[in-house]
PDB file of N, CA and C in Angstrom:
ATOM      1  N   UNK A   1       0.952  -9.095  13.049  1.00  0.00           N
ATOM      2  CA  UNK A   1       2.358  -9.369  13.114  1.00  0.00           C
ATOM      3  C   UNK A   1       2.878  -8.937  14.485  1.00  0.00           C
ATOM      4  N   UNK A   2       3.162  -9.746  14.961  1.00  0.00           N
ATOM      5  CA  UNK A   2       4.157  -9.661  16.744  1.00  0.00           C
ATOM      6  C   UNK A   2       5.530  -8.994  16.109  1.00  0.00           C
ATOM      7  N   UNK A   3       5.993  -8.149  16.867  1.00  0.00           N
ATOM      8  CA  UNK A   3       7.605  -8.440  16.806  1.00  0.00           C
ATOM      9  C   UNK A   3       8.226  -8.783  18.168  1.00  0.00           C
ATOM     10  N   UNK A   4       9.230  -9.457  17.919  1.00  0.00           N
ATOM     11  CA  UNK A   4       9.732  -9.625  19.459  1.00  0.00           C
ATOM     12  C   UNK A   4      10.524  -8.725  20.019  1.00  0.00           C
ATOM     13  N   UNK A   5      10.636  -7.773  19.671  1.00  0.00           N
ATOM     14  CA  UNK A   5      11.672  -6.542  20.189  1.00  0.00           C
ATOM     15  C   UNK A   5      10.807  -5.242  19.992  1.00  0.00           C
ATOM     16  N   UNK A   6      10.629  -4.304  20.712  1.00  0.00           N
ATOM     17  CA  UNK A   6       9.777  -2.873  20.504  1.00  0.00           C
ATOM     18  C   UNK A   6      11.082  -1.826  20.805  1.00  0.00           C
ATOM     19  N   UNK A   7      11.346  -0.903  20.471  1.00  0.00           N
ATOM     20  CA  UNK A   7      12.039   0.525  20.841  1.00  0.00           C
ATOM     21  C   UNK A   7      12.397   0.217  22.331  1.00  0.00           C
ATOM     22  N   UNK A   8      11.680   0.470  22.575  1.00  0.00           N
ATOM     23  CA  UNK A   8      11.480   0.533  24.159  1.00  0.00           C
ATOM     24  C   UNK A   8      12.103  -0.484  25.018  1.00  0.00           C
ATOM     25  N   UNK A   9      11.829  -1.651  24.307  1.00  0.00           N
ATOM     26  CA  UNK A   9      12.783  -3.163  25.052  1.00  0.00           C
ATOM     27  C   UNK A   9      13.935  -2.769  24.832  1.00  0.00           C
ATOM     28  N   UNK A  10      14.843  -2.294  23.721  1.00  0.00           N
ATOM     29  CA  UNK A  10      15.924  -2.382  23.053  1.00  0.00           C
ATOM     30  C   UNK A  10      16.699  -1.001  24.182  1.00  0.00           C
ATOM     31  N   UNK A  11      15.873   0.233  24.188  1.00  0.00           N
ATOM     32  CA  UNK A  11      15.770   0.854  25.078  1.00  0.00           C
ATOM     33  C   UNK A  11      16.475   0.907  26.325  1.00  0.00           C
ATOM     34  N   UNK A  12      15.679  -0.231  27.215  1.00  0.00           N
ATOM     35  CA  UNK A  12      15.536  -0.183  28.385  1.00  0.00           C
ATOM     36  C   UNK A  12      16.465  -1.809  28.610  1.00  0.00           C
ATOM     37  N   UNK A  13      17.055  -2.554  27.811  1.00  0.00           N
ATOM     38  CA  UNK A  13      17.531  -3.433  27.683  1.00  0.00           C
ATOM     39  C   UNK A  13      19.080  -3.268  28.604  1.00  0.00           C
ATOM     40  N   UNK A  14      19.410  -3.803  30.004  1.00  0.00           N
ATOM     41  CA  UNK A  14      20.613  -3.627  30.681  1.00  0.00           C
ATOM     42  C   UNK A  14      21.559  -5.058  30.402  1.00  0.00           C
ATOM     43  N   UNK A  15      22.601  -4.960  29.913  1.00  0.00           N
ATOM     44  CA  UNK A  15      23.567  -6.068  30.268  1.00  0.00           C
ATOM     45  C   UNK A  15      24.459  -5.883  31.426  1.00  0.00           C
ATOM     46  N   UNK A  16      25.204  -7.320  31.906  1.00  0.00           N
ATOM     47  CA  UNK A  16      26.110  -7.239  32.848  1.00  0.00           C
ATOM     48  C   UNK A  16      27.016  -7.137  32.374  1.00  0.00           C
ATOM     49  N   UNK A  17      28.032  -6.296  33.225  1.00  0.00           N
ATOM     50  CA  UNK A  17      29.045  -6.060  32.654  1.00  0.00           C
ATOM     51  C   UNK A  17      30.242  -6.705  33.303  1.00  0.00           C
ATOM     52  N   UNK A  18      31.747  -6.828  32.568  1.00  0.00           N
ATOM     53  CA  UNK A  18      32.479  -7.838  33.356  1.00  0.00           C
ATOM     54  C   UNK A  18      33.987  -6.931  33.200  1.00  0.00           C
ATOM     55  N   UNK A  19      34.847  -7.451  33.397  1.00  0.00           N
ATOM     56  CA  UNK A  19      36.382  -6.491  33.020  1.00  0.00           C
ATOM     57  C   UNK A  19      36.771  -6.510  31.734  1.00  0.00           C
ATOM     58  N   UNK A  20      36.824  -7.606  30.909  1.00  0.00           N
ATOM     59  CA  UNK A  20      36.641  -7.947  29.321  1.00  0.00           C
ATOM     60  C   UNK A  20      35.356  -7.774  28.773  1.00  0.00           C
ATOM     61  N   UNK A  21      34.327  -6.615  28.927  1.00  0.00           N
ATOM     62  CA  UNK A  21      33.072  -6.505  28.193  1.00  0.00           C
ATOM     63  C   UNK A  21      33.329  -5.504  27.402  1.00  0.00           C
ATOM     64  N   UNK A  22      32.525  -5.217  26.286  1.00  0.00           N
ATOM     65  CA  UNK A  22      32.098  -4.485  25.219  1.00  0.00           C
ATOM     66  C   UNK A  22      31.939  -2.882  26.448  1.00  0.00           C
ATOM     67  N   UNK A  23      32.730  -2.265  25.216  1.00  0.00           N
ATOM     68  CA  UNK A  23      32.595  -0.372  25.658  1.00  0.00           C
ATOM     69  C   UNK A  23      30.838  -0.111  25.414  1.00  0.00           C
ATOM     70  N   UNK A  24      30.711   0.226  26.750  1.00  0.00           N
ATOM     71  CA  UNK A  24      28.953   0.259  26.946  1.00  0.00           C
ATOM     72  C   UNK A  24      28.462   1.594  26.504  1.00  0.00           C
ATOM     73  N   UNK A  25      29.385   2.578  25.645  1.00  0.00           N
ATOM     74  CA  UNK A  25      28.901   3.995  24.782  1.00  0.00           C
ATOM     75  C   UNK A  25      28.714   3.285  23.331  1.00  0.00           C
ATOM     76  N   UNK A  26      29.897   2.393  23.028  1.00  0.00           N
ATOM     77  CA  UNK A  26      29.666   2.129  21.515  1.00  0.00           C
ATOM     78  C   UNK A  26      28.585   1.319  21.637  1.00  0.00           C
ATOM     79  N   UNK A  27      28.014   0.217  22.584  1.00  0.00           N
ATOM     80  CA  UNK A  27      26.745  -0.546  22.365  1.00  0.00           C
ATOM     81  C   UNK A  27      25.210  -0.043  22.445  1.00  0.00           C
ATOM     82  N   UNK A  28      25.866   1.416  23.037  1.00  0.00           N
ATOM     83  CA  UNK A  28      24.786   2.414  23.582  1.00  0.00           C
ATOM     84  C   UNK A  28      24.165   2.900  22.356  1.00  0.00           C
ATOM     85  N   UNK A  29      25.075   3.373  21.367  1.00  0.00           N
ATOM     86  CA  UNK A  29      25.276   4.066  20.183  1.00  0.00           C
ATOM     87  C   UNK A  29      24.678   3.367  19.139  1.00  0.00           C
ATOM     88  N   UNK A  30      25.310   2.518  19.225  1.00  0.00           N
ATOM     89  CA  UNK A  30      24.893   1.333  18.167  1.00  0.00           C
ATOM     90  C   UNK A  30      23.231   0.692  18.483  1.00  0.00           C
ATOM     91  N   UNK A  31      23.001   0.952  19.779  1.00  0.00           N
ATOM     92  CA  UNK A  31      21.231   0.167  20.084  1.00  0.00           C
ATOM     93  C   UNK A  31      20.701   1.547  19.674  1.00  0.00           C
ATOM     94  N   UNK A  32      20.903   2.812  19.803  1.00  0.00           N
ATOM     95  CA  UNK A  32      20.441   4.164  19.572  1.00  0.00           C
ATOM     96  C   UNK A  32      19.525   3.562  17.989  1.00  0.00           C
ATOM     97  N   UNK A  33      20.943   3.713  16.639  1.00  0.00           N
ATOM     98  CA  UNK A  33      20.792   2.983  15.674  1.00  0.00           C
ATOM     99  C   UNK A  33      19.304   1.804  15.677  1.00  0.00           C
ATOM    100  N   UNK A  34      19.740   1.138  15.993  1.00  0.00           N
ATOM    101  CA  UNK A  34      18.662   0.062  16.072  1.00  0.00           C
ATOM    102  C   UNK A  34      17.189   0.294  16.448  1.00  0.00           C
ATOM    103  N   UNK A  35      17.462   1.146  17.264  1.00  0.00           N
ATOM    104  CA  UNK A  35      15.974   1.833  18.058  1.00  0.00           C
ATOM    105  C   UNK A  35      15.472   2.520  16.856  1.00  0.00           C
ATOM    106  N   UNK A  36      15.996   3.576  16.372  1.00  0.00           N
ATOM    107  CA  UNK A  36      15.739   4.471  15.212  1.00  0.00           C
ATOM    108  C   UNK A  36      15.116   3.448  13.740  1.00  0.00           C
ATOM    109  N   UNK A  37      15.873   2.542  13.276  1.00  0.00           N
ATOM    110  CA  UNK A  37      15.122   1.454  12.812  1.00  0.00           C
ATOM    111  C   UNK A  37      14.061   0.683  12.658  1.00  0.00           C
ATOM    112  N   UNK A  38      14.365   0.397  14.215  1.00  0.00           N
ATOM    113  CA  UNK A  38      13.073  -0.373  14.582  1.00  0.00           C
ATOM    114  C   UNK A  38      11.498   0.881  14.528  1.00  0.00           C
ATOM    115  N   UNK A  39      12.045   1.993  14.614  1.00  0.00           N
ATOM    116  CA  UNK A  39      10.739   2.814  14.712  1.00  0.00           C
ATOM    117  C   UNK A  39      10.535   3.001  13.425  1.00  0.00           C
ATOM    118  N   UNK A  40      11.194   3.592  12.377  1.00  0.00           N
ATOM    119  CA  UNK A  40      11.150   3.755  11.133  1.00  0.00           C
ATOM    120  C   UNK A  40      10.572   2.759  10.416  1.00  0.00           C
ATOM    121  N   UNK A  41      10.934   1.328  10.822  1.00  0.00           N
ATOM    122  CA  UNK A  41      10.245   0.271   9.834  1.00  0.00           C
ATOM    123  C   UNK A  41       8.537  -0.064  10.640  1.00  0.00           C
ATOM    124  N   UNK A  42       9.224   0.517  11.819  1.00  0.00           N
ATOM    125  CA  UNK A  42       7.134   0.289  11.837  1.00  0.00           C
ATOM    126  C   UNK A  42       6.303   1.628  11.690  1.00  0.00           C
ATOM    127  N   UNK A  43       6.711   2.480  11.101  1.00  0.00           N
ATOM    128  CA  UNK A  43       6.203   3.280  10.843  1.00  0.00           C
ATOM    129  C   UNK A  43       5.973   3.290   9.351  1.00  0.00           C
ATOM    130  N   UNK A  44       6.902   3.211   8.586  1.00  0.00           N
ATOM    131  CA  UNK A  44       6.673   2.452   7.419  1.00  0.00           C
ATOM    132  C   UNK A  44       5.262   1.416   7.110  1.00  0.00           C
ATOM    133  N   UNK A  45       5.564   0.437   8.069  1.00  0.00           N
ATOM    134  CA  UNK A  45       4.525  -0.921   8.161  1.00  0.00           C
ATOM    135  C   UNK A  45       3.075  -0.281   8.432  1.00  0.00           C
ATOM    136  N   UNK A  46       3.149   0.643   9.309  1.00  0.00           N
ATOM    137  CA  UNK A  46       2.138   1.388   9.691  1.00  0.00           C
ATOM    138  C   UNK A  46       1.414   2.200   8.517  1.00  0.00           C
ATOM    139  N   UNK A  47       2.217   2.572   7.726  1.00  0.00           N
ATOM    140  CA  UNK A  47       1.579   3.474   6.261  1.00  0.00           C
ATOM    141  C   UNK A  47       1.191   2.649   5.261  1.00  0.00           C
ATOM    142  N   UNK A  48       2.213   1.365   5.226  1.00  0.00           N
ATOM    143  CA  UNK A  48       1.522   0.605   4.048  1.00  0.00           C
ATOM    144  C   UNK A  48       0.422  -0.476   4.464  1.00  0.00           C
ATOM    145  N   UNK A  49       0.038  -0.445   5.750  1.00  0.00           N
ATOM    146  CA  UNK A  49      -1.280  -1.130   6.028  1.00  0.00           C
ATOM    147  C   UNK A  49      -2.826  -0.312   6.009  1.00  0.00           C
ATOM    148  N   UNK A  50      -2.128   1.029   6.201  1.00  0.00           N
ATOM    149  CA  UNK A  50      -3.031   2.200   5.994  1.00  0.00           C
ATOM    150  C   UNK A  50      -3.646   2.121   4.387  1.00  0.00           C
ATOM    151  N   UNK A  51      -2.467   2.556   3.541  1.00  0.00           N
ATOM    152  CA  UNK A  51      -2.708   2.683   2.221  1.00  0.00           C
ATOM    153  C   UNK A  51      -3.535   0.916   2.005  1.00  0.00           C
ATOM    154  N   UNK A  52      -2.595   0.070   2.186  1.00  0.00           N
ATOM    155  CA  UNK A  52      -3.608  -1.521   1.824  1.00  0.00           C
ATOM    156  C   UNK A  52      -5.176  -1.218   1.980  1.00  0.00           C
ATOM    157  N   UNK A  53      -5.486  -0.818   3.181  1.00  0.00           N
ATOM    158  CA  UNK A  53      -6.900  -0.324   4.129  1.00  0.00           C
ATOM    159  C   UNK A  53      -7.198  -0.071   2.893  1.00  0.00           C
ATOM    160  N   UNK A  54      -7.065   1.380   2.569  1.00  0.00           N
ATOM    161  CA  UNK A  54      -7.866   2.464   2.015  1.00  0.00           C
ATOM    162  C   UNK A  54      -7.993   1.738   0.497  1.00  0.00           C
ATOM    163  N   UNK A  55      -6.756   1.184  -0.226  1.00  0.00           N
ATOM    164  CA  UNK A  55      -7.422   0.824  -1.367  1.00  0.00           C
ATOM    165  C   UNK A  55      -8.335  -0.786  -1.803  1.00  0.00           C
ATOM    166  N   UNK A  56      -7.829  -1.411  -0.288  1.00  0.00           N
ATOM    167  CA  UNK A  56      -9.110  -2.843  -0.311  1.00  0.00           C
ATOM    168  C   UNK A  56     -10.511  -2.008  -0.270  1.00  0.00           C
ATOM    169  N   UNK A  57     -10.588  -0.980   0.413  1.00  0.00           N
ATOM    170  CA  UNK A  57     -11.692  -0.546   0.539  1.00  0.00           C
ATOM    171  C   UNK A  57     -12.753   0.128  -0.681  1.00  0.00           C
ATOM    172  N   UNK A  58     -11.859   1.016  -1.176  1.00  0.00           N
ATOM    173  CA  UNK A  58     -11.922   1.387  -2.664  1.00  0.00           C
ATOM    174  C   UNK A  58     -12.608   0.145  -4.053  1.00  0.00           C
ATOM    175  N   UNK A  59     -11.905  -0.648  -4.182  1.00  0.00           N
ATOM    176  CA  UNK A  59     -12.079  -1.793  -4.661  1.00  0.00           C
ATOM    177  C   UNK A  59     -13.447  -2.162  -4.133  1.00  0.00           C
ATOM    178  N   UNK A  60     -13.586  -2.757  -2.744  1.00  0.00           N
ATOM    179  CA  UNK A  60     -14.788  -3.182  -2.379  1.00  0.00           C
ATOM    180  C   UNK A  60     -15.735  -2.311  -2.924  1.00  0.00           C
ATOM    181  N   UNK A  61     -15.666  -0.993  -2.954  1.00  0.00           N
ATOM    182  CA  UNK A  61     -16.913   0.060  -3.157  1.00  0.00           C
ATOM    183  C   UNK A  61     -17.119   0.047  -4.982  1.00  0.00           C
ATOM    184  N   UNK A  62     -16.034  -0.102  -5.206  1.00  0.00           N
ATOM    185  CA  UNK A  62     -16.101  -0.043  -6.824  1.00  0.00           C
ATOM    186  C   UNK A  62     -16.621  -1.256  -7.388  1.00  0.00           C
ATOM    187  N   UNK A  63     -16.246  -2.657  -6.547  1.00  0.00           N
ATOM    188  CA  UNK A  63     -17.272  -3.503  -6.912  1.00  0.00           C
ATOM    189  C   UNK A  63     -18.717  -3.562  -6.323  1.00  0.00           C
ATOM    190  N   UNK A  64     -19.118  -3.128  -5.680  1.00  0.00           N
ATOM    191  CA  UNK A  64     -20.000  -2.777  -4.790  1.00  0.00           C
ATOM    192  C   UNK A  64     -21.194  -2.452  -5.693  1.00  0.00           C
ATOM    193  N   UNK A  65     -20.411  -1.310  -6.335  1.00  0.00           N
ATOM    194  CA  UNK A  65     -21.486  -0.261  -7.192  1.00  0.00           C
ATOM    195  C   UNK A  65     -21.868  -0.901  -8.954  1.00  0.00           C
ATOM    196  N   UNK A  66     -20.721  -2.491  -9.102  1.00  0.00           N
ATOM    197  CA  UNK A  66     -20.939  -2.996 -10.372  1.00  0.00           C
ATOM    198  C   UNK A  66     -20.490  -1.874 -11.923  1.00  0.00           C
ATOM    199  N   UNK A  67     -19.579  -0.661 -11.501  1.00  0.00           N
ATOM    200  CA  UNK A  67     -19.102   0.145 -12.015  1.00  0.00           C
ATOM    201  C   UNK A  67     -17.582   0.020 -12.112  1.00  0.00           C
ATOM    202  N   UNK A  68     -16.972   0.654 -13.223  1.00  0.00           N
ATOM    203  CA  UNK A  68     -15.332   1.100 -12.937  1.00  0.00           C
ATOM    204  C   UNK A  68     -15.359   2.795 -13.241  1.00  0.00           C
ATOM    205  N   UNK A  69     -14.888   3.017 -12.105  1.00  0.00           N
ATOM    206  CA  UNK A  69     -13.963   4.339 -12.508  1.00  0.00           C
ATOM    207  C   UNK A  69     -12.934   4.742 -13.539  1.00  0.00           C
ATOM    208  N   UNK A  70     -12.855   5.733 -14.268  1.00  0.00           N
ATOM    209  CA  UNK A  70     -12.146   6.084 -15.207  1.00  0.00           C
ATOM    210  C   UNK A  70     -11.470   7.024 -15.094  1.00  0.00           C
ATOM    211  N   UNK A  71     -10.332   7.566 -14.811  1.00  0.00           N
ATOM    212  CA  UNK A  71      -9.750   8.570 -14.571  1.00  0.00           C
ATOM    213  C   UNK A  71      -9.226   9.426 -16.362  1.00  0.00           C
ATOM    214  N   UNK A  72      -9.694  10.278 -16.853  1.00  0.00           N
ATOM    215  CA  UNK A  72      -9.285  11.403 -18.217  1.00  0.00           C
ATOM    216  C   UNK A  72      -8.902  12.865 -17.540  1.00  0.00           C
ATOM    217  N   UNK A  73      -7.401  13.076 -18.081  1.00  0.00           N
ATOM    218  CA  UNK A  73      -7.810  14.617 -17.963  1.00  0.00           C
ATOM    219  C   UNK A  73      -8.253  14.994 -16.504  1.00  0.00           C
ATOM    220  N   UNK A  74      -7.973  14.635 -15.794  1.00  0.00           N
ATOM    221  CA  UNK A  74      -8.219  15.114 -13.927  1.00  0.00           C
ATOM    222  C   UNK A  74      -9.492  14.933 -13.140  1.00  0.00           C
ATOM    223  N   UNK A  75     -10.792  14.277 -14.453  1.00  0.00           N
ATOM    224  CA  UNK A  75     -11.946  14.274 -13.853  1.00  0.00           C
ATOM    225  C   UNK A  75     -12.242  12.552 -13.747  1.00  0.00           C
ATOM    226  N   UNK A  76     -13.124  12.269 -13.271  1.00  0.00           N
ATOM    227  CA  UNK A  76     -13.411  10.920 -12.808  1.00  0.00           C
ATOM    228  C   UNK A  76     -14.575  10.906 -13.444  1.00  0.00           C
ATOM    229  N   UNK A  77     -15.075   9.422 -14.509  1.00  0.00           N
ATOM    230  CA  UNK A  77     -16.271   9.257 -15.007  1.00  0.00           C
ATOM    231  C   UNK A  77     -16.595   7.947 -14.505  1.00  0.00           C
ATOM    232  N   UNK A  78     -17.779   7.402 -14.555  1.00  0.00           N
ATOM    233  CA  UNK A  78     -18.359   6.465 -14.450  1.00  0.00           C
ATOM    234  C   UNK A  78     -18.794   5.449 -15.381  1.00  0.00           C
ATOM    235  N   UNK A  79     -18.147   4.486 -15.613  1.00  0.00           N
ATOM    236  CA  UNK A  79     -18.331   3.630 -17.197  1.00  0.00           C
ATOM    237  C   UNK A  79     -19.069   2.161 -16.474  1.00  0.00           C
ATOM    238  N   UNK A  80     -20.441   1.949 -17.015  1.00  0.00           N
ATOM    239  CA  UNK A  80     -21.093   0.691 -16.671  1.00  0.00           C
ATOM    240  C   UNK A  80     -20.594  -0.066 -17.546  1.00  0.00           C
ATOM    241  N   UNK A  81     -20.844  -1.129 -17.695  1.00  0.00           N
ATOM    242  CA  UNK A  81     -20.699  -2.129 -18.739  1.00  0.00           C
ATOM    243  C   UNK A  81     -21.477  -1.710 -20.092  1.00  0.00           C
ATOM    244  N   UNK A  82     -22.911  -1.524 -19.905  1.00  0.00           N
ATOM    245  CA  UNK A  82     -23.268  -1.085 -21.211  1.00  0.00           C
ATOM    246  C   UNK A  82     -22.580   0.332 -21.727  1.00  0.00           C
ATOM    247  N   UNK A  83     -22.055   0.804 -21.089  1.00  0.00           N
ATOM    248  CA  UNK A  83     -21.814   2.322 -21.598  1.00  0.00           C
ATOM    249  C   UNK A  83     -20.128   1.302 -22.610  1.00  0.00           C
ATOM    250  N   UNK A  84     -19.504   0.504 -22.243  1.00  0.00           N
ATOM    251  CA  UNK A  84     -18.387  -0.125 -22.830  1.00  0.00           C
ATOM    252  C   UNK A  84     -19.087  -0.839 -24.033  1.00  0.00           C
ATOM    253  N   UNK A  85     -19.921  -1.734 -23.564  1.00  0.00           N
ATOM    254  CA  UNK A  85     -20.849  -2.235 -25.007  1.00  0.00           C
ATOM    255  C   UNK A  85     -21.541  -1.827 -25.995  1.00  0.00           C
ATOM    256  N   UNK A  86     -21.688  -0.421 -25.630  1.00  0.00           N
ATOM    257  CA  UNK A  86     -22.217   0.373 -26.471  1.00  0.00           C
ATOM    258  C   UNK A  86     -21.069   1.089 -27.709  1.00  0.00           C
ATOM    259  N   UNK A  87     -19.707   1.604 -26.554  1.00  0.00           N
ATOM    260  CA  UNK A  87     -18.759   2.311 -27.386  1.00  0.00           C
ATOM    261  C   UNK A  87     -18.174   0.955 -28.142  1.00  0.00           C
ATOM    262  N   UNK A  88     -18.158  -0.233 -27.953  1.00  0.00           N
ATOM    263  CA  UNK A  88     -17.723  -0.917 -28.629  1.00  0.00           C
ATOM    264  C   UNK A  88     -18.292  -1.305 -29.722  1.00  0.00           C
ATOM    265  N   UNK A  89     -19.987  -1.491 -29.482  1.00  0.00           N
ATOM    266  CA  UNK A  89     -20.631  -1.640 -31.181  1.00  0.00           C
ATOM    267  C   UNK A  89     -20.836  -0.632 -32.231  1.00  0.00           C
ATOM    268  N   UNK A  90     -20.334   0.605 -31.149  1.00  0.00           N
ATOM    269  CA  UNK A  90     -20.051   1.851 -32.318  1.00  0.00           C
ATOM    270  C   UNK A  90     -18.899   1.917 -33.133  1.00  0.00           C
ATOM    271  N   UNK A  91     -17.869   1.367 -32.300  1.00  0.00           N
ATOM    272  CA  UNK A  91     -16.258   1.023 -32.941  1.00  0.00           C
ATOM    273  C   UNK A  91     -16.563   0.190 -33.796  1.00  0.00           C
ATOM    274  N   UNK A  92     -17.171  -0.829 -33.353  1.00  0.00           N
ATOM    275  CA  UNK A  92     -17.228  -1.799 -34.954  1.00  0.00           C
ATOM    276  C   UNK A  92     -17.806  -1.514 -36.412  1.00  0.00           C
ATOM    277  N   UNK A  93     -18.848  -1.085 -36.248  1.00  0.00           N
ATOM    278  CA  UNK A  93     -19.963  -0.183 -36.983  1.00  0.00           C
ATOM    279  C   UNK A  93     -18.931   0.017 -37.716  1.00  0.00           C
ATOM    280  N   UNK A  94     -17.933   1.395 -37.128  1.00  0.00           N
ATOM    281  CA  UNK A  94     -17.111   2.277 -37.582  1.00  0.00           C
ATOM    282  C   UNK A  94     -16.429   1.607 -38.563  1.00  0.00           C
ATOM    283  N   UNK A  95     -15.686   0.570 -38.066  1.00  0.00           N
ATOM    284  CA  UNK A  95     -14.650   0.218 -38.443  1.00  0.00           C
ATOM    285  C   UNK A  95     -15.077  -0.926 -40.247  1.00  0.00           C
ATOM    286  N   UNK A  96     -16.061  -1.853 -39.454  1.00  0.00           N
ATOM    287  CA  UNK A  96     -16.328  -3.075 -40.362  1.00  0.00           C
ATOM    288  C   UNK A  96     -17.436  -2.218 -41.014  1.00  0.00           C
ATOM    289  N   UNK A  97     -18.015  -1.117 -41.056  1.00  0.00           N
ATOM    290  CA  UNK A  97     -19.126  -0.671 -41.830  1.00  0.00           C
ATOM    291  C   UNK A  97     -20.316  -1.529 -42.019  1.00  0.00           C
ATOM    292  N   UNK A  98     -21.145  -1.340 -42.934  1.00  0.00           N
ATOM    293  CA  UNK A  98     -22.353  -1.947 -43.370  1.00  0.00           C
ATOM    294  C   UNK A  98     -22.026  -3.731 -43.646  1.00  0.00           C
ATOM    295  N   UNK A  99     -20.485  -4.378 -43.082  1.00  0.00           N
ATOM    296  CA  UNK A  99     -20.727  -5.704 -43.529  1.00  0.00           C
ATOM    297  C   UNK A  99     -20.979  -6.349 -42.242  1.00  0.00           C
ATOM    298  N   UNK A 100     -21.710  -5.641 -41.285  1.00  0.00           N
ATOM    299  CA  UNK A 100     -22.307  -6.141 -39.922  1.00  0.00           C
ATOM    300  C   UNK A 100     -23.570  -6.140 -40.091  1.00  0.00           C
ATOM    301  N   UNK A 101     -23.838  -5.322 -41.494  1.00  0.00           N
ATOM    302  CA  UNK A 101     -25.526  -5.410 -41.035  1.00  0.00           C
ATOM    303  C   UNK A 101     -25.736  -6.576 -41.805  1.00  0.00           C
ATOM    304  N   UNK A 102     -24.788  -6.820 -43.174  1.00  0.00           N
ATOM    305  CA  UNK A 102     -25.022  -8.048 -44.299  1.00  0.00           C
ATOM    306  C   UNK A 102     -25.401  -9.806 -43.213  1.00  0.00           C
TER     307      UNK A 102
END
């Protein structure tokens, strides 16, 4: 993403001035504003491309490994698919009893 304006342009930005021009403290004041903005939202932009980074990356590794992470209780487990297919034909078992084995 380009922007067409940086701090620094806005900054260093001189107009001419004439006998009917704008009070050059309030435009001063007011680009101050703008400057402060303009840094804040790319600093912003700057954190949420960071965070994007870190959790495309995450993802990639978690598919990577053909695993999901599970977060319980503060610790992190590791659930394959069979470890899900397994708790699931135990749930059924449970549930439908002996008319799974019929």
């Amino acid at each position: 993403m380009n922007n067409e304006l940086m701090p620094k342009e806005i900054l260093e930005k001189e107009f001419k001035t004439s006998m009917r021009g704008y009070n050059q403290t309030e435009v001063d004041e007011f680009l101050d504003v703008v400057i402060r903005d303009y840094e804040a939202f790319q600093s912003e932009i700057n954190n949420l491309r960071s965070e994007n980074d870190r959790l495309v990356n995450k993802l990639d590794e978690t598919s990577r490994g053909g695993s999901s992470s599970v977060s319980g209780g503060g610790s992190t487990t590791t659930v394959t698919n069979f470890d899900i297919l397994k708790r699931l034909s135990n749930l059924e078992r449970h549930v439908f009893g002996s008319k799974l084995d019929d």
